[in-house]
C-alpha atoms as a PDB file:
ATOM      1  CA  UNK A   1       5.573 -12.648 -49.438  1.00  0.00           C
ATOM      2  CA  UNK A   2       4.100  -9.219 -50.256  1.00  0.00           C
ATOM      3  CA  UNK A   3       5.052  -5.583 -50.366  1.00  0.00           C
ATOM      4  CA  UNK A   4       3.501  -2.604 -49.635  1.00  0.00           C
ATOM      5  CA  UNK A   5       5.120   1.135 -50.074  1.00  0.00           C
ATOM      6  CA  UNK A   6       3.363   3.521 -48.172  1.00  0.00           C
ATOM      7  CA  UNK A   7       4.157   7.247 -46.644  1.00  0.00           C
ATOM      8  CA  UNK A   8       4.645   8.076 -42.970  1.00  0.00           C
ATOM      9  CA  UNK A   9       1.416   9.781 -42.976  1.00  0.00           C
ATOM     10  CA  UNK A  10      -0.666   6.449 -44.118  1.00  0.00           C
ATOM     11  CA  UNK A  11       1.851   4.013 -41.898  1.00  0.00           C
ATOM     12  CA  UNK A  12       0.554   6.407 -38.871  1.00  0.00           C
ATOM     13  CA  UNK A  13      -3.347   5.957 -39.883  1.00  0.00           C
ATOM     14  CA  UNK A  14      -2.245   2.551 -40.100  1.00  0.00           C
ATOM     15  CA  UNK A  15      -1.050   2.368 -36.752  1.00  0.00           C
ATOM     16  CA  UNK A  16      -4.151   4.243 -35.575  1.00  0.00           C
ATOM     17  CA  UNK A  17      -6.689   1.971 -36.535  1.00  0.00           C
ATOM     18  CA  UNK A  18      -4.717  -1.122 -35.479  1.00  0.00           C
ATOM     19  CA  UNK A  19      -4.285   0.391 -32.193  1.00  0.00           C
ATOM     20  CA  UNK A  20      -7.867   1.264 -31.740  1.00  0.00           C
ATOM     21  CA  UNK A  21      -9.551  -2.301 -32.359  1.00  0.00           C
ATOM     22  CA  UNK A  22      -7.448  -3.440 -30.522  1.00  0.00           C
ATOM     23  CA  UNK A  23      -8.473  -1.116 -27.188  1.00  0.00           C
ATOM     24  CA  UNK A  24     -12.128  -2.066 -28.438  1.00  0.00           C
ATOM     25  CA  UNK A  25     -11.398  -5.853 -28.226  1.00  0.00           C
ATOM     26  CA  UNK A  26      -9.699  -5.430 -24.893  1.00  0.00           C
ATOM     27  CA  UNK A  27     -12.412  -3.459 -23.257  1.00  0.00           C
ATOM     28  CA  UNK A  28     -14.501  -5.841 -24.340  1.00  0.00           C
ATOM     29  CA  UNK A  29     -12.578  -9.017 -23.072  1.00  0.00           C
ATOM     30  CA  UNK A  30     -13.541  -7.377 -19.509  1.00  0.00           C
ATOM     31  CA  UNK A  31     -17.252  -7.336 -20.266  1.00  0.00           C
ATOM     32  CA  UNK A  32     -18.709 -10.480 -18.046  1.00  0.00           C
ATOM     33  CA  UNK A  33     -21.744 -10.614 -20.425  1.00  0.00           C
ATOM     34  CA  UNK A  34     -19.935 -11.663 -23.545  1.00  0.00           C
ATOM     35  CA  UNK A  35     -20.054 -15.318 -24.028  1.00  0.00           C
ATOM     36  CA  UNK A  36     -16.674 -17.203 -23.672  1.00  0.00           C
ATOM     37  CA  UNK A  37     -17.133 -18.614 -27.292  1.00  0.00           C
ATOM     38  CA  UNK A  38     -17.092 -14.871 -28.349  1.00  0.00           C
ATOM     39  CA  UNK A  39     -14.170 -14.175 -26.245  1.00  0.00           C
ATOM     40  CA  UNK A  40     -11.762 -16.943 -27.483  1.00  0.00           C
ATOM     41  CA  UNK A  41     -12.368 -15.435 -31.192  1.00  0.00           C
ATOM     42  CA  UNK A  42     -11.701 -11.946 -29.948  1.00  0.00           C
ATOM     43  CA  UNK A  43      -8.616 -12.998 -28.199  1.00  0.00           C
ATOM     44  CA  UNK A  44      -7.822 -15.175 -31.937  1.00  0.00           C
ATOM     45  CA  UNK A  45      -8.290 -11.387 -33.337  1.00  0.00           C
ATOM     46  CA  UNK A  46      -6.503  -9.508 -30.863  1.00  0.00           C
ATOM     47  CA  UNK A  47      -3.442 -11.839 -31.499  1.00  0.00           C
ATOM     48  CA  UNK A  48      -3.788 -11.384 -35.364  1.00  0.00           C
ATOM     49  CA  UNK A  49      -4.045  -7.565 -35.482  1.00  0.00           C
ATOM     50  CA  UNK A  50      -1.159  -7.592 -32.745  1.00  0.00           C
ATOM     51  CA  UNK A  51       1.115  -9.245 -34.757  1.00  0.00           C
ATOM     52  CA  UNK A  52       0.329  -6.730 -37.988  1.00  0.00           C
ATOM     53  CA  UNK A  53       0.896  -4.202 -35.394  1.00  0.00           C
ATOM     54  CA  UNK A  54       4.318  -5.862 -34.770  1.00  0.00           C
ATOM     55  CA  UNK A  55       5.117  -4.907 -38.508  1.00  0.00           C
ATOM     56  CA  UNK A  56       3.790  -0.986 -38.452  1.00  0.00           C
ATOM     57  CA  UNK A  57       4.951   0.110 -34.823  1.00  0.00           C
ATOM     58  CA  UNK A  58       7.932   0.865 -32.525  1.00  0.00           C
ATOM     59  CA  UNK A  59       8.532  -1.488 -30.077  1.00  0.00           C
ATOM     60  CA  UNK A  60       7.983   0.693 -27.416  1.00  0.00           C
ATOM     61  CA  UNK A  61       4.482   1.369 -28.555  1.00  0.00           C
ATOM     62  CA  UNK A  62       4.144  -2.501 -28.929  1.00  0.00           C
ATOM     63  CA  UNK A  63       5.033  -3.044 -25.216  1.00  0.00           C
ATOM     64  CA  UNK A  64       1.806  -1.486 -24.291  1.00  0.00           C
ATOM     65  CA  UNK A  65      -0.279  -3.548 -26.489  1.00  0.00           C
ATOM     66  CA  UNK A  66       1.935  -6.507 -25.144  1.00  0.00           C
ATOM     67  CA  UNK A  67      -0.704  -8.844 -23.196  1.00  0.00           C
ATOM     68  CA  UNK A  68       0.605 -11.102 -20.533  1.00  0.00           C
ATOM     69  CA  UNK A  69      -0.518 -14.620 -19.974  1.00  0.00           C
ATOM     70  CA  UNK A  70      -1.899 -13.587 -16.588  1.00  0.00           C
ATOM     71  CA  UNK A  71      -3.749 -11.314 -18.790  1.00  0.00           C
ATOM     72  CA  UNK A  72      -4.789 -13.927 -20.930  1.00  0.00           C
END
């Protein structure tokens, strides 16, 4: 296990750049061009940065990131 102290202003550019790859990935995962190959690792990414995004976030800001199977 590992620890990290950081201040409010860092855990919010933190946040930030979580939350932005992961809009990038999920406009992307619309894109009909991108190969399905590509779009299983982005989904494999999307699930990795969600879950650090679990750690940094309120839930209620988690919720929106939340994808659904349906989704899926």
């Amino acid at each position: 296990m590992l620890g990290m102290l950081i201040n409010d202003k860092e855990l919010k550019e933190i946040q930030y750049l979580i939350k932005r790859e992961m809009d990038e990935i999920l406009f992307d995962l619309d894109d009909e061009r991108i190969d399905h190959i590509v779009k299983r690792a982005m989904e494999e990414r999307y699930k990795i940065l969600f879950t650090l995004f679990k750690r940094v976030a309120p839930t209620e800001e988690c919720l929106l990131y939340l994808r659904t199977s349906k989704s899926l």
